[in-house]
PDB file of N, CA and C in Angstrom:
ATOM      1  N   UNK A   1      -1.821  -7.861  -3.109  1.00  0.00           N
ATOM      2  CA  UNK A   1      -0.699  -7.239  -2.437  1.00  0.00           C
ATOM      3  C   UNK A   1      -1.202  -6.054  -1.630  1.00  0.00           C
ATOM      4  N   UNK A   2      -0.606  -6.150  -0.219  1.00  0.00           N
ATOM      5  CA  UNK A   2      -1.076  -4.502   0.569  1.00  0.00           C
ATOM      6  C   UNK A   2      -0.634  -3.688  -0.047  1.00  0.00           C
ATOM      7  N   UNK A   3      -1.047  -2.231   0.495  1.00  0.00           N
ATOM      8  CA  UNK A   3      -0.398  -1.037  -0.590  1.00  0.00           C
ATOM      9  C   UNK A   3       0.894  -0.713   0.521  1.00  0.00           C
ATOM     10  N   UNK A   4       0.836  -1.144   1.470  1.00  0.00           N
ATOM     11  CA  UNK A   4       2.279  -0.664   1.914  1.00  0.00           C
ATOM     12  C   UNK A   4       3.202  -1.557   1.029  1.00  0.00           C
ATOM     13  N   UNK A   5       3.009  -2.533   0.806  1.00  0.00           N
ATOM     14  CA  UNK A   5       3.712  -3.569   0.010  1.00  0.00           C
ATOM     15  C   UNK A   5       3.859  -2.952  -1.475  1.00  0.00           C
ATOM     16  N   UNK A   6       2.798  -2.940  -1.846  1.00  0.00           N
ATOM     17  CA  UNK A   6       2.725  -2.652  -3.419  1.00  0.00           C
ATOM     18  C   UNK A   6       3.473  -0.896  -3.495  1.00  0.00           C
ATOM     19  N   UNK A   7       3.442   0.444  -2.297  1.00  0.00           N
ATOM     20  CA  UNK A   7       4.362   1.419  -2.848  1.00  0.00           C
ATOM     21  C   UNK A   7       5.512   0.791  -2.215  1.00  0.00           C
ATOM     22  N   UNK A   8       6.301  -0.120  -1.707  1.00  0.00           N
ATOM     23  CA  UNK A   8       7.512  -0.795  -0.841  1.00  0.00           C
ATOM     24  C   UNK A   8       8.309  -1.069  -2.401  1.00  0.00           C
ATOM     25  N   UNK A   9       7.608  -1.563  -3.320  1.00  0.00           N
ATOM     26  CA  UNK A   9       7.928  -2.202  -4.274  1.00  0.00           C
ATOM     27  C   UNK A   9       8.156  -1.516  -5.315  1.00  0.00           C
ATOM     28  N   UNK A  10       7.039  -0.242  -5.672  1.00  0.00           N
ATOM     29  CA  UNK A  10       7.109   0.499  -6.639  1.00  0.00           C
ATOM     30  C   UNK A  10       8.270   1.641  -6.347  1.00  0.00           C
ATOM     31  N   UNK A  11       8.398   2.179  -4.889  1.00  0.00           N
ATOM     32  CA  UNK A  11       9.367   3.344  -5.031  1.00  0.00           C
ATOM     33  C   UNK A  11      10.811   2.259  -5.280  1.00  0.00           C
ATOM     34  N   UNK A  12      11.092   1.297  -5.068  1.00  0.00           N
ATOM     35  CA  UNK A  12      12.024   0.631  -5.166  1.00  0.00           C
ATOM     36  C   UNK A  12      12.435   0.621  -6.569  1.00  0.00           C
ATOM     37  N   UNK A  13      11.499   0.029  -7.557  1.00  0.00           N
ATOM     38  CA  UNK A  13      11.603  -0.047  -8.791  1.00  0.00           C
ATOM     39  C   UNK A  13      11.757   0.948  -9.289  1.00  0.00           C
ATOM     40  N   UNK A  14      11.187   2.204  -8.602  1.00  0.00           N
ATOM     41  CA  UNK A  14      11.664   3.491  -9.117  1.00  0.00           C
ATOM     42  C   UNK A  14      12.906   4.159  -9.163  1.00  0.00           C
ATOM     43  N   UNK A  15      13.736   3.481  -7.890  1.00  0.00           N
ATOM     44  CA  UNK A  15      14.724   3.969  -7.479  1.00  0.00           C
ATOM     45  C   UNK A  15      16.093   3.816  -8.823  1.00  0.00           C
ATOM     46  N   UNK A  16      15.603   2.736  -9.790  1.00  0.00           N
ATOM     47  CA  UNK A  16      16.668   2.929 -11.083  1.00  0.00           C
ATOM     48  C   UNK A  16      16.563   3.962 -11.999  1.00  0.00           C
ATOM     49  N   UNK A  17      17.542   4.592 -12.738  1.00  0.00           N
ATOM     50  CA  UNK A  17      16.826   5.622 -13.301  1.00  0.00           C
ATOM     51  C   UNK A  17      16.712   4.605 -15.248  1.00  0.00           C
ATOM     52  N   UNK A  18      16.796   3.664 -15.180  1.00  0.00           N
ATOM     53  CA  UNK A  18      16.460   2.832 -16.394  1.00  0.00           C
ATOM     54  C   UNK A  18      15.106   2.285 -16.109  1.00  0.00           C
ATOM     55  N   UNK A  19      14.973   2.318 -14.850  1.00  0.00           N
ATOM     56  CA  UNK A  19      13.685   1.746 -14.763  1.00  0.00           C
ATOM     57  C   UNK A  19      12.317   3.317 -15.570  1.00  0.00           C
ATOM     58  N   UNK A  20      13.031   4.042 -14.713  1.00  0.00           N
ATOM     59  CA  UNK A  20      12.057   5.414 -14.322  1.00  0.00           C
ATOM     60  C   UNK A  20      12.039   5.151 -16.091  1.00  0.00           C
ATOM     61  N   UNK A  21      13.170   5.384 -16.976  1.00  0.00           N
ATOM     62  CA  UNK A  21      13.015   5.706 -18.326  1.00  0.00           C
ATOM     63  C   UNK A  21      12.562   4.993 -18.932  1.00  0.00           C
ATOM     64  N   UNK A  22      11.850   3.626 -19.071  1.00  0.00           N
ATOM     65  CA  UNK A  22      11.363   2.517 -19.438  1.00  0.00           C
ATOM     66  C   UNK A  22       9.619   2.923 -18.796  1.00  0.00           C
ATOM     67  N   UNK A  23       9.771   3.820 -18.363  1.00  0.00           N
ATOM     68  CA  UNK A  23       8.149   4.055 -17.391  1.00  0.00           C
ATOM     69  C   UNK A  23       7.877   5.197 -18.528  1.00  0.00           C
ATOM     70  N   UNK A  24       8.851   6.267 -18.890  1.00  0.00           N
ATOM     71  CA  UNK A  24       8.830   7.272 -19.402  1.00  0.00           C
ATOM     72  C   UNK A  24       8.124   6.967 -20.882  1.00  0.00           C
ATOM     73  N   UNK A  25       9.185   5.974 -21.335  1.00  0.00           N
ATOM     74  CA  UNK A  25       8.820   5.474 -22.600  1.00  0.00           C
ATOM     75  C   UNK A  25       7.359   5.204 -22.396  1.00  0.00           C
ATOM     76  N   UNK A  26       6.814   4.173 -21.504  1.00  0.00           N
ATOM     77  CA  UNK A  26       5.476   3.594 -21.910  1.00  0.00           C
ATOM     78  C   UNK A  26       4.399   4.915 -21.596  1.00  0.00           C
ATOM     79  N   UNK A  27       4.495   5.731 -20.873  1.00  0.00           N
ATOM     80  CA  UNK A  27       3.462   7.132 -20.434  1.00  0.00           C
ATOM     81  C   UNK A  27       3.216   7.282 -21.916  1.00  0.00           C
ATOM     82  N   UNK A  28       4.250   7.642 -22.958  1.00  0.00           N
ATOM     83  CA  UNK A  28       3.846   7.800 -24.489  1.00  0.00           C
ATOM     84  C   UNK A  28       3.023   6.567 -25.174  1.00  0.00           C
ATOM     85  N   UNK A  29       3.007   5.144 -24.362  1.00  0.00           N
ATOM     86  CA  UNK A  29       1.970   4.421 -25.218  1.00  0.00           C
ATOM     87  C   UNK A  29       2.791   3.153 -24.760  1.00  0.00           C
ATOM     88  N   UNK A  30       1.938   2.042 -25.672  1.00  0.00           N
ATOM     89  CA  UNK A  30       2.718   0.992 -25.154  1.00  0.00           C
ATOM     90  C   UNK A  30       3.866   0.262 -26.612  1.00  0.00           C
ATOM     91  N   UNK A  31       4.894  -0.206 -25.631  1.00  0.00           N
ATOM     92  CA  UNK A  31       5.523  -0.654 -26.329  1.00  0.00           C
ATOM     93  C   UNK A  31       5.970  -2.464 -26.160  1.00  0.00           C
ATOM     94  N   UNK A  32       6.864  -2.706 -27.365  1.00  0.00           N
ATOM     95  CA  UNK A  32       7.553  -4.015 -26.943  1.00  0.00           C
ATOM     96  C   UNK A  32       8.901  -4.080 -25.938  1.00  0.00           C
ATOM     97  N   UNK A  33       9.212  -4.989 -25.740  1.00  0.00           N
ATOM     98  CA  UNK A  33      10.816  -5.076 -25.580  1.00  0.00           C
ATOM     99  C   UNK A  33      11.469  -4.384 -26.020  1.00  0.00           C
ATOM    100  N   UNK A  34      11.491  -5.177 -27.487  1.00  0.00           N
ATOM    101  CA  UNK A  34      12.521  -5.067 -28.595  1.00  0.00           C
ATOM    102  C   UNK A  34      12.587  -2.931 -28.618  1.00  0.00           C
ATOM    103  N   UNK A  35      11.214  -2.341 -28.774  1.00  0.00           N
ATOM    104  CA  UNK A  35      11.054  -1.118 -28.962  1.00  0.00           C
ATOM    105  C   UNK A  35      11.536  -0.590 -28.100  1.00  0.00           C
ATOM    106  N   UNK A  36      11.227  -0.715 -26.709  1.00  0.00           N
ATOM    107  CA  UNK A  36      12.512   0.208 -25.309  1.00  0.00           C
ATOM    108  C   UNK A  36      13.721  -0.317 -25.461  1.00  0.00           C
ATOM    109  N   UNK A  37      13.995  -1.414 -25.568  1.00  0.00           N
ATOM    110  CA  UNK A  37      15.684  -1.741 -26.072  1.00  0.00           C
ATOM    111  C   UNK A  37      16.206  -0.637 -26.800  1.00  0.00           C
ATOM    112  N   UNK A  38      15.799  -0.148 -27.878  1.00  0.00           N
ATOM    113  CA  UNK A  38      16.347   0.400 -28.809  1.00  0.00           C
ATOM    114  C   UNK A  38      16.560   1.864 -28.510  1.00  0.00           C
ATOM    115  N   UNK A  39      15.907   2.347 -27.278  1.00  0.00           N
ATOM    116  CA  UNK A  39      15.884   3.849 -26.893  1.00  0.00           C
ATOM    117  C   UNK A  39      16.803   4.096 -25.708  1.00  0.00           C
ATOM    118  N   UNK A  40      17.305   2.725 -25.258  1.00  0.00           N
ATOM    119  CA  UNK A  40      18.241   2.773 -24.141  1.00  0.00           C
ATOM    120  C   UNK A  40      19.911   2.007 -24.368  1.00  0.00           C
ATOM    121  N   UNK A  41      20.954   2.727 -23.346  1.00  0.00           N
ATOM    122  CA  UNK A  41      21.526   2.230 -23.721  1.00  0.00           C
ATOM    123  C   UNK A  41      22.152   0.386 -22.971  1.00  0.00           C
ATOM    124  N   UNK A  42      21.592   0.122 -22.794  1.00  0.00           N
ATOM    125  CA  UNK A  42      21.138  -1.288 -22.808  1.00  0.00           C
ATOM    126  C   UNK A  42      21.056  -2.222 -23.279  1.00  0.00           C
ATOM    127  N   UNK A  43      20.791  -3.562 -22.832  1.00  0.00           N
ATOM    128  CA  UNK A  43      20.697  -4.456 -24.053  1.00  0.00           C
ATOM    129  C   UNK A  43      19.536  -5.074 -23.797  1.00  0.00           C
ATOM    130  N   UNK A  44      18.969  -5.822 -24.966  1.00  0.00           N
ATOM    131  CA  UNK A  44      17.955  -6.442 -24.677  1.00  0.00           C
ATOM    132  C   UNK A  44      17.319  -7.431 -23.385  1.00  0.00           C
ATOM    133  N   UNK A  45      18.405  -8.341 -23.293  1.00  0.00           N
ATOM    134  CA  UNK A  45      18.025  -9.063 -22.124  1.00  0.00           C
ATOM    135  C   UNK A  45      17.714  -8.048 -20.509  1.00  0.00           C
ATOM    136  N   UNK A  46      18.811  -7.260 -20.414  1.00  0.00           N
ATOM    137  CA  UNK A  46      18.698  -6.394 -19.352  1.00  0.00           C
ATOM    138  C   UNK A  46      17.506  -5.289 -18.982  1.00  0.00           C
ATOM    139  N   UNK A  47      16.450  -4.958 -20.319  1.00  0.00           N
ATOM    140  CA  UNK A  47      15.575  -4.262 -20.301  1.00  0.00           C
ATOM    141  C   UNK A  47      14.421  -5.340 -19.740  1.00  0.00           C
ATOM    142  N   UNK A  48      14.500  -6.796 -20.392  1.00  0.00           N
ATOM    143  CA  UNK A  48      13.629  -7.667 -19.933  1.00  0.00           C
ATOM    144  C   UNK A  48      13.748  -8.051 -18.813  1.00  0.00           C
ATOM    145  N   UNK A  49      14.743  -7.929 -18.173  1.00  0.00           N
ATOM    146  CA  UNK A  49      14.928  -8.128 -16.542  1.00  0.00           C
ATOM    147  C   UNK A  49      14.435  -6.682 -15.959  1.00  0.00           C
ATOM    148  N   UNK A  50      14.757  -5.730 -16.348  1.00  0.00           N
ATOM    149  CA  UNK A  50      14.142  -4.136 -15.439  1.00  0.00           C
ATOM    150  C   UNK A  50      12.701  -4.315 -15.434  1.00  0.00           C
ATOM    151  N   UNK A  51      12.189  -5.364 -16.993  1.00  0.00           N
ATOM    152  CA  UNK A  51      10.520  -5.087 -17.040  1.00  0.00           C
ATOM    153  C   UNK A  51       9.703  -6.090 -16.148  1.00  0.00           C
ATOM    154  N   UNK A  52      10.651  -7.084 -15.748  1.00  0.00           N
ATOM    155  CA  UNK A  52      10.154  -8.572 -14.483  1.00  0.00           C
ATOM    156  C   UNK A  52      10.069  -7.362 -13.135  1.00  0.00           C
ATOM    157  N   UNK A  53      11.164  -6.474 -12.986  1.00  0.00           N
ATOM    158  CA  UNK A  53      11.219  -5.836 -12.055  1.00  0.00           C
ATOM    159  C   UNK A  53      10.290  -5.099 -11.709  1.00  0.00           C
ATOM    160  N   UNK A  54       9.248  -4.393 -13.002  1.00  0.00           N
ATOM    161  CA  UNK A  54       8.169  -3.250 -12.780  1.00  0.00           C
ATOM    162  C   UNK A  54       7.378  -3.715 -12.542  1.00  0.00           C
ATOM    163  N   UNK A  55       6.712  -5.506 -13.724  1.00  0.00           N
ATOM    164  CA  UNK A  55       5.954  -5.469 -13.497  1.00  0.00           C
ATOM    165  C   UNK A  55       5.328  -6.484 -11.943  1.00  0.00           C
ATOM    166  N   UNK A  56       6.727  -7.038 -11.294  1.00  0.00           N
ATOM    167  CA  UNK A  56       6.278  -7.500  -9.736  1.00  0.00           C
ATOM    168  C   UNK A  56       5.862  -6.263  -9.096  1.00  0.00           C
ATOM    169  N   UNK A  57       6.299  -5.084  -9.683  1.00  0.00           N
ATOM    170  CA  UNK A  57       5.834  -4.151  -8.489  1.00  0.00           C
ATOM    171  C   UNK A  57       4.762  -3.557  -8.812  1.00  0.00           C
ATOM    172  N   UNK A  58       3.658  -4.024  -9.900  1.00  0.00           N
ATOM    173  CA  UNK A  58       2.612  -3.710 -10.104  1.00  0.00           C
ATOM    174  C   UNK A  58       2.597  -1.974 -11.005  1.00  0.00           C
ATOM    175  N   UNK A  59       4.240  -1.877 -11.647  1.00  0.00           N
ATOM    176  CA  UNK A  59       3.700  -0.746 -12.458  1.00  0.00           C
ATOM    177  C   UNK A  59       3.307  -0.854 -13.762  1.00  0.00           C
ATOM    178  N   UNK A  60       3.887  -1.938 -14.558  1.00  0.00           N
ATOM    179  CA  UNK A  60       3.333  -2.111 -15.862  1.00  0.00           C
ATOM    180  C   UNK A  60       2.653  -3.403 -15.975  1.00  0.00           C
ATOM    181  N   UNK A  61       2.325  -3.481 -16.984  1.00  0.00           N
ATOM    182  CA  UNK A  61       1.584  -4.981 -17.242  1.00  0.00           C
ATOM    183  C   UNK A  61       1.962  -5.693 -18.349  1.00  0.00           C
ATOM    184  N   UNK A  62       1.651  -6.892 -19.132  1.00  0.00           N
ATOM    185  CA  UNK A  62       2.280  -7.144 -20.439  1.00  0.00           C
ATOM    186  C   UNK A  62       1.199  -8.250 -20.996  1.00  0.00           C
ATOM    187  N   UNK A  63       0.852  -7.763 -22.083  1.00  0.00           N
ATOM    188  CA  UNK A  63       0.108  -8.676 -22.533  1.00  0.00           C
ATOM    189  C   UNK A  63       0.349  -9.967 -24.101  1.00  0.00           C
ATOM    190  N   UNK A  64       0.093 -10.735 -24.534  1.00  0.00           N
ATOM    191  CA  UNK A  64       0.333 -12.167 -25.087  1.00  0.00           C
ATOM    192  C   UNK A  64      -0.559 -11.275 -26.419  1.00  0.00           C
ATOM    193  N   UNK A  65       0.312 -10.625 -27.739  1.00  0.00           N
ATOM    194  CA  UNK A  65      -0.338 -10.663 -28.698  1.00  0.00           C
ATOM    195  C   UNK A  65       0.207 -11.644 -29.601  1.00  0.00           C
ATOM    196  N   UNK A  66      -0.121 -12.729 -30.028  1.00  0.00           N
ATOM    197  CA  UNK A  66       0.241 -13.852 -30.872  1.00  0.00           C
ATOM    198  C   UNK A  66       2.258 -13.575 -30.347  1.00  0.00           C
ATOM    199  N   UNK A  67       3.206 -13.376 -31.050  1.00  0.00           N
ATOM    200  CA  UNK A  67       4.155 -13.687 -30.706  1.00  0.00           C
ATOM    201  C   UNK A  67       4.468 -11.794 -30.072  1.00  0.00           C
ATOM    202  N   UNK A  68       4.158 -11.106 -30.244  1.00  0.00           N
ATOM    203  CA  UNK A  68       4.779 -10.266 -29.320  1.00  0.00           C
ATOM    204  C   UNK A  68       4.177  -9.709 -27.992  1.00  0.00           C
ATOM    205  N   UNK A  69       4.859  -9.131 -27.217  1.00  0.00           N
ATOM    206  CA  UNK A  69       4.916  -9.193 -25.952  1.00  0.00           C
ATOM    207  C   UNK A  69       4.633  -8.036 -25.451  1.00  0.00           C
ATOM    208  N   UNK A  70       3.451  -7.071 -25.879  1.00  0.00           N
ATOM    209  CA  UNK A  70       3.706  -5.310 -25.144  1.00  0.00           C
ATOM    210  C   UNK A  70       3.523  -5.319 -24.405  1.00  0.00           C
ATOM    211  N   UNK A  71       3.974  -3.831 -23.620  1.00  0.00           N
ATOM    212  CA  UNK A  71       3.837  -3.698 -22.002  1.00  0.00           C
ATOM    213  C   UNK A  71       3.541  -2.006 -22.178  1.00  0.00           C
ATOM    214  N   UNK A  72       2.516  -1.915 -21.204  1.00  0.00           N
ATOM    215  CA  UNK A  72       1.875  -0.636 -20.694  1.00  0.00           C
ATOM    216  C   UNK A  72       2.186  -0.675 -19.584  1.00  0.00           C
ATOM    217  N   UNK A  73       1.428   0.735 -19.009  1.00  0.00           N
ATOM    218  CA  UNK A  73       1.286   1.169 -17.502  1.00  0.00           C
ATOM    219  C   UNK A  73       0.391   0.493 -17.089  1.00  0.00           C
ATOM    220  N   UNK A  74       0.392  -0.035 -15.990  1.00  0.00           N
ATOM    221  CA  UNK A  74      -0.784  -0.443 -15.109  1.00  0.00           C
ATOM    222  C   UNK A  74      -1.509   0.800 -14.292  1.00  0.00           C
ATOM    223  N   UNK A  75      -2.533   1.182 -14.671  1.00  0.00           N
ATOM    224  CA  UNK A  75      -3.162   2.242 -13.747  1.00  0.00           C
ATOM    225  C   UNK A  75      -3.060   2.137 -12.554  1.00  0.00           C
ATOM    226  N   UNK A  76      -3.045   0.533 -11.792  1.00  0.00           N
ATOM    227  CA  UNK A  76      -3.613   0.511  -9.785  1.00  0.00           C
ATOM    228  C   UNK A  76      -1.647   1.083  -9.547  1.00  0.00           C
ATOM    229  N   UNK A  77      -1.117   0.716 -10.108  1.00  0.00           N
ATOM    230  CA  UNK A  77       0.668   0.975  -9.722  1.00  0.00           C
ATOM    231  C   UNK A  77       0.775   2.355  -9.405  1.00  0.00           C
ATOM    232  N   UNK A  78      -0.037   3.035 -10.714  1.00  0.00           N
ATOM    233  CA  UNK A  78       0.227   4.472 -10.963  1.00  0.00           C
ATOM    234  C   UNK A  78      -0.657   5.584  -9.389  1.00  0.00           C
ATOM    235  N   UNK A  79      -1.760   4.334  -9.944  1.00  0.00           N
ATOM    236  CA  UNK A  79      -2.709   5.394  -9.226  1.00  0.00           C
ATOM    237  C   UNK A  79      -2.223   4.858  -7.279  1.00  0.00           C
ATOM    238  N   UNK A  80      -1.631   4.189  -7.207  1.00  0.00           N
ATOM    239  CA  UNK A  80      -1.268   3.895  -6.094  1.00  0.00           C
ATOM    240  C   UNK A  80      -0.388   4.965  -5.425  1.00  0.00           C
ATOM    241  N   UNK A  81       0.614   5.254  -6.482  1.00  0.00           N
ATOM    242  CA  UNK A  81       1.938   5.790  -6.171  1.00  0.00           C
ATOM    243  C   UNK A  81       1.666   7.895  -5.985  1.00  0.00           C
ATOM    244  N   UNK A  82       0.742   7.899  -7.075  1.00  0.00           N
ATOM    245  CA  UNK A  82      -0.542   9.241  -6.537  1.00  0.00           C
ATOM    246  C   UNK A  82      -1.403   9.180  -5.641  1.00  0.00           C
ATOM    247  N   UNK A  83      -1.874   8.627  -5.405  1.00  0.00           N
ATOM    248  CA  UNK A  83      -2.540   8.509  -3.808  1.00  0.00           C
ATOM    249  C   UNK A  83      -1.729   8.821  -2.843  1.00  0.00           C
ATOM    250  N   UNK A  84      -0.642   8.323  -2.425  1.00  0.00           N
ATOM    251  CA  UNK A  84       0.601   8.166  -1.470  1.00  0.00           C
ATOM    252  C   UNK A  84       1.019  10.138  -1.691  1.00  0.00           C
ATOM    253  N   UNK A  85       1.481  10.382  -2.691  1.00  0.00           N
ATOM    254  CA  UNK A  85       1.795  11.931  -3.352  1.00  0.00           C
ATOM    255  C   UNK A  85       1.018  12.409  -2.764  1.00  0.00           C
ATOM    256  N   UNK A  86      -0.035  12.529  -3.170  1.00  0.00           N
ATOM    257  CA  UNK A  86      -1.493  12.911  -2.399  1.00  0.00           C
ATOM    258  C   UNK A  86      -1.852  13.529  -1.436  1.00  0.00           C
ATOM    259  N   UNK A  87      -1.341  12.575  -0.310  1.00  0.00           N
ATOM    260  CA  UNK A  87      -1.449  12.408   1.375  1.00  0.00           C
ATOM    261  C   UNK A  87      -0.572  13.219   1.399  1.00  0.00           C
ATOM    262  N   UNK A  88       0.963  13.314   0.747  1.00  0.00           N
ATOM    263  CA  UNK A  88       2.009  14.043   1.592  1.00  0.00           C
ATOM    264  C   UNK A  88       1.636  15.450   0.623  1.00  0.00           C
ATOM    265  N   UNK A  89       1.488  15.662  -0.513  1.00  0.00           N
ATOM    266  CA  UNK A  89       1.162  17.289  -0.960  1.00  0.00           C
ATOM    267  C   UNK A  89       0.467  17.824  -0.130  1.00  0.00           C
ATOM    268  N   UNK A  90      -0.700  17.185   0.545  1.00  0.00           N
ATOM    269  CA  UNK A  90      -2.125  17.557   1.403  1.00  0.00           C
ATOM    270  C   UNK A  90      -1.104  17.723   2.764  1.00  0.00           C
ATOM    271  N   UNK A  91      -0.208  17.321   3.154  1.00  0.00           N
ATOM    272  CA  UNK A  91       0.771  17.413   4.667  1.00  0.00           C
ATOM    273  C   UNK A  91       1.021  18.697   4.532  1.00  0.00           C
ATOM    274  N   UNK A  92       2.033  18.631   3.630  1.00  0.00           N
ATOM    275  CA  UNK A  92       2.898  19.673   3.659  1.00  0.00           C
ATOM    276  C   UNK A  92       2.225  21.572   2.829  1.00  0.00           C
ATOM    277  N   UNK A  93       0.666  21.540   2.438  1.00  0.00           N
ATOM    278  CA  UNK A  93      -0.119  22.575   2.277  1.00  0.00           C
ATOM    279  C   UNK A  93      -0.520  22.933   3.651  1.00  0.00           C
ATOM    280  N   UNK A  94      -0.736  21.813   4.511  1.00  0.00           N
ATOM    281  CA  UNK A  94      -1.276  22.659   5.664  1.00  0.00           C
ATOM    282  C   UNK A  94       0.119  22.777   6.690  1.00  0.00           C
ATOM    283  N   UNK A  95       0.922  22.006   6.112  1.00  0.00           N
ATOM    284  CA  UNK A  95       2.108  22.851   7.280  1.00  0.00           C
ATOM    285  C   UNK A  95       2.543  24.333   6.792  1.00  0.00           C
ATOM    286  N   UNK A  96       2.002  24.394   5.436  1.00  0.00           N
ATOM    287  CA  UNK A  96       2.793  25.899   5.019  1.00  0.00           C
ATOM    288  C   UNK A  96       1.264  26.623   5.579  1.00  0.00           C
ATOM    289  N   UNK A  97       0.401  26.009   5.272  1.00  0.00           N
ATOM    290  CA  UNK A  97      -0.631  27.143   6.249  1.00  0.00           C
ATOM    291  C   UNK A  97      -0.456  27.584   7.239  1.00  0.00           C
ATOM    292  N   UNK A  98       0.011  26.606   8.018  1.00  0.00           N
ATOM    293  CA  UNK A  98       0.172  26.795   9.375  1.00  0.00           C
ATOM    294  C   UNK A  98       1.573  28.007   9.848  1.00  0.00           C
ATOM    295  N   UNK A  99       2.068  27.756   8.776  1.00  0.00           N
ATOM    296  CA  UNK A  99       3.406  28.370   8.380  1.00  0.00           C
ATOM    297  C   UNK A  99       3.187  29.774   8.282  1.00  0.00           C
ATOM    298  N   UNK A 100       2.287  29.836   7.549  1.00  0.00           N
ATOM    299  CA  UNK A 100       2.048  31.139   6.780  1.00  0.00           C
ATOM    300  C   UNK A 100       0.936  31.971   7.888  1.00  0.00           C
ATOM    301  N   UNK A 101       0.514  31.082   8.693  1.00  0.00           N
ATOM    302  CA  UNK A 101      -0.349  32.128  10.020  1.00  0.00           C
ATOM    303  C   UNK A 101      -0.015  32.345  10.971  1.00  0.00           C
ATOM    304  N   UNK A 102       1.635  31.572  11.462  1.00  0.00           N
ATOM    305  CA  UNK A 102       2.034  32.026  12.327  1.00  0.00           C
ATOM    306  C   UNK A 102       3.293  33.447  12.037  1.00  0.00           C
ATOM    307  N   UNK A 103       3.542  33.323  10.634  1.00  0.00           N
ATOM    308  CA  UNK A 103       4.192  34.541  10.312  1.00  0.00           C
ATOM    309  C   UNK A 103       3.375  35.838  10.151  1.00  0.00           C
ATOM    310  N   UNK A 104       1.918  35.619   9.571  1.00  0.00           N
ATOM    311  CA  UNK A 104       1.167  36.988   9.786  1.00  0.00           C
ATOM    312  C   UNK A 104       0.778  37.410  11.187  1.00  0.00           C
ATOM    313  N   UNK A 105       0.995  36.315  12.010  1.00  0.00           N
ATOM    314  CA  UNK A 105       0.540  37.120  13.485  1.00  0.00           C
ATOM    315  C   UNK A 105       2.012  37.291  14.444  1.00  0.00           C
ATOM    316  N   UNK A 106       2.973  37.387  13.516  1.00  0.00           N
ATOM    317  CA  UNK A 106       4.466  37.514  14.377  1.00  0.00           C
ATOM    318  C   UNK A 106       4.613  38.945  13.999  1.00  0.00           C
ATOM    319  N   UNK A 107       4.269  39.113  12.108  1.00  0.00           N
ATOM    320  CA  UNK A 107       4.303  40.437  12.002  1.00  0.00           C
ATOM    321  C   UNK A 107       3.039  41.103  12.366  1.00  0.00           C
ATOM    322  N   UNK A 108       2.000  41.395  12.673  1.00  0.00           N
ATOM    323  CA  UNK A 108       0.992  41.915  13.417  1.00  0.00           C
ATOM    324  C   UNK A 108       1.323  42.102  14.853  1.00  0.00           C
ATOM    325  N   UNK A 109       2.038  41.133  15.722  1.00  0.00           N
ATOM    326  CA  UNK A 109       2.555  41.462  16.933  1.00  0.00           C
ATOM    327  C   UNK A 109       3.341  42.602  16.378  1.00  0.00           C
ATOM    328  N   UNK A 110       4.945  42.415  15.642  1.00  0.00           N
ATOM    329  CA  UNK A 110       5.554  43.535  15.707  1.00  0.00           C
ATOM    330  C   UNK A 110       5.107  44.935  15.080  1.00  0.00           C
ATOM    331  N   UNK A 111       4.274  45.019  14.693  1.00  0.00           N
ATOM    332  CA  UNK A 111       3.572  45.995  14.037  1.00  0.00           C
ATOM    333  C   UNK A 111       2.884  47.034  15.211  1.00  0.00           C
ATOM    334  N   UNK A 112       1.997  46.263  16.023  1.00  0.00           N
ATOM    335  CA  UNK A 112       1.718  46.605  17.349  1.00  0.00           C
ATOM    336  C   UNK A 112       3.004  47.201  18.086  1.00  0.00           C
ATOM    337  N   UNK A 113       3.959  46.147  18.337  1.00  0.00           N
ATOM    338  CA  UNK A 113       4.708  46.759  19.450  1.00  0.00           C
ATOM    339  C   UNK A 113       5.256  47.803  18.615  1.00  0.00           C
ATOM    340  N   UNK A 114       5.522  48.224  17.431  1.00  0.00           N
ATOM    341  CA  UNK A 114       6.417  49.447  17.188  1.00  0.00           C
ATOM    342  C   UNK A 114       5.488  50.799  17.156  1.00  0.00           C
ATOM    343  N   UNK A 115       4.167  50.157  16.855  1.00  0.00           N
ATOM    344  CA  UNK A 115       3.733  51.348  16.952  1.00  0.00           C
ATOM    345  C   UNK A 115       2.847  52.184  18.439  1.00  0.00           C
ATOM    346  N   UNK A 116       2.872  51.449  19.576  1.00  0.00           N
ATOM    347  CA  UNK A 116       2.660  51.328  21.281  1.00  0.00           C
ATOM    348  C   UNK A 116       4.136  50.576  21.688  1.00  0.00           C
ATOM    349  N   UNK A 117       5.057  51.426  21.669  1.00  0.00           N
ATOM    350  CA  UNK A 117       6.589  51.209  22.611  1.00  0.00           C
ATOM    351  C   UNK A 117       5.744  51.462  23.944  1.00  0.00           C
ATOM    352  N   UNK A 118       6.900  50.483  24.476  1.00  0.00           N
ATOM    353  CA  UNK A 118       6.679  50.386  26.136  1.00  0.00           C
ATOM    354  C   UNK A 118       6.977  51.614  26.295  1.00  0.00           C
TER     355      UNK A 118
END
């Protein structure tokens, strides 16, 4: 999957806040179904449909232990969705730089003019 595709998918999946809390849950470790069922108010089937939802978008994963079914974070989801963060924290530091040097030389102008009046 491209990563425009793969964050297209993940901020989407993010956009539930059952989803986000089903993400919350697994950051503490991994769990089953049955185990996030029980922390939401939800029902079982509907948590297993939010978890088809995460894991097309590449945030969790689920693996086949004899009959149960856990699901973790997928790191490339995570680390995808920080990368993206990344780029825009790194934007918006140098717009406040930029921010922040055109206000020390607005007050340095007025500093000048008050103290040499025309």
């Amino acid at each position: 999957m491209q990563t425009g595709t793969l964050l297209d998918s993940a901020f989407s999946a993010l956009a539930d806040p059952t989803r986000r809390a089903i993400l919350e849950r697994l950051a503490q470790g991994v769990a089953t179904v049955n185990e996030i069922a029980a922390r939401l108010p939800v029902s079982q089937p509907a948590v297993s449909r939010h978890l088809k939802v995460l894991e097309s978008a590449g945030l969790i994963e689920r693996r086949v232990e004899g009959n149960r079914r856990p699901c973790l974070l997928a790191p490339k989801g995570v680390e995808s969705i920080e990368a993206y963060m990344t780029l825009l924290r790194a934007a918006l530091e140098t717009n406040y730089a930029r921010l922040d040097r055109l206000l020390t030389t607005l007050q340095h102008e007025e500093k000048k003019s008050m103290e040499n009046p025309a």
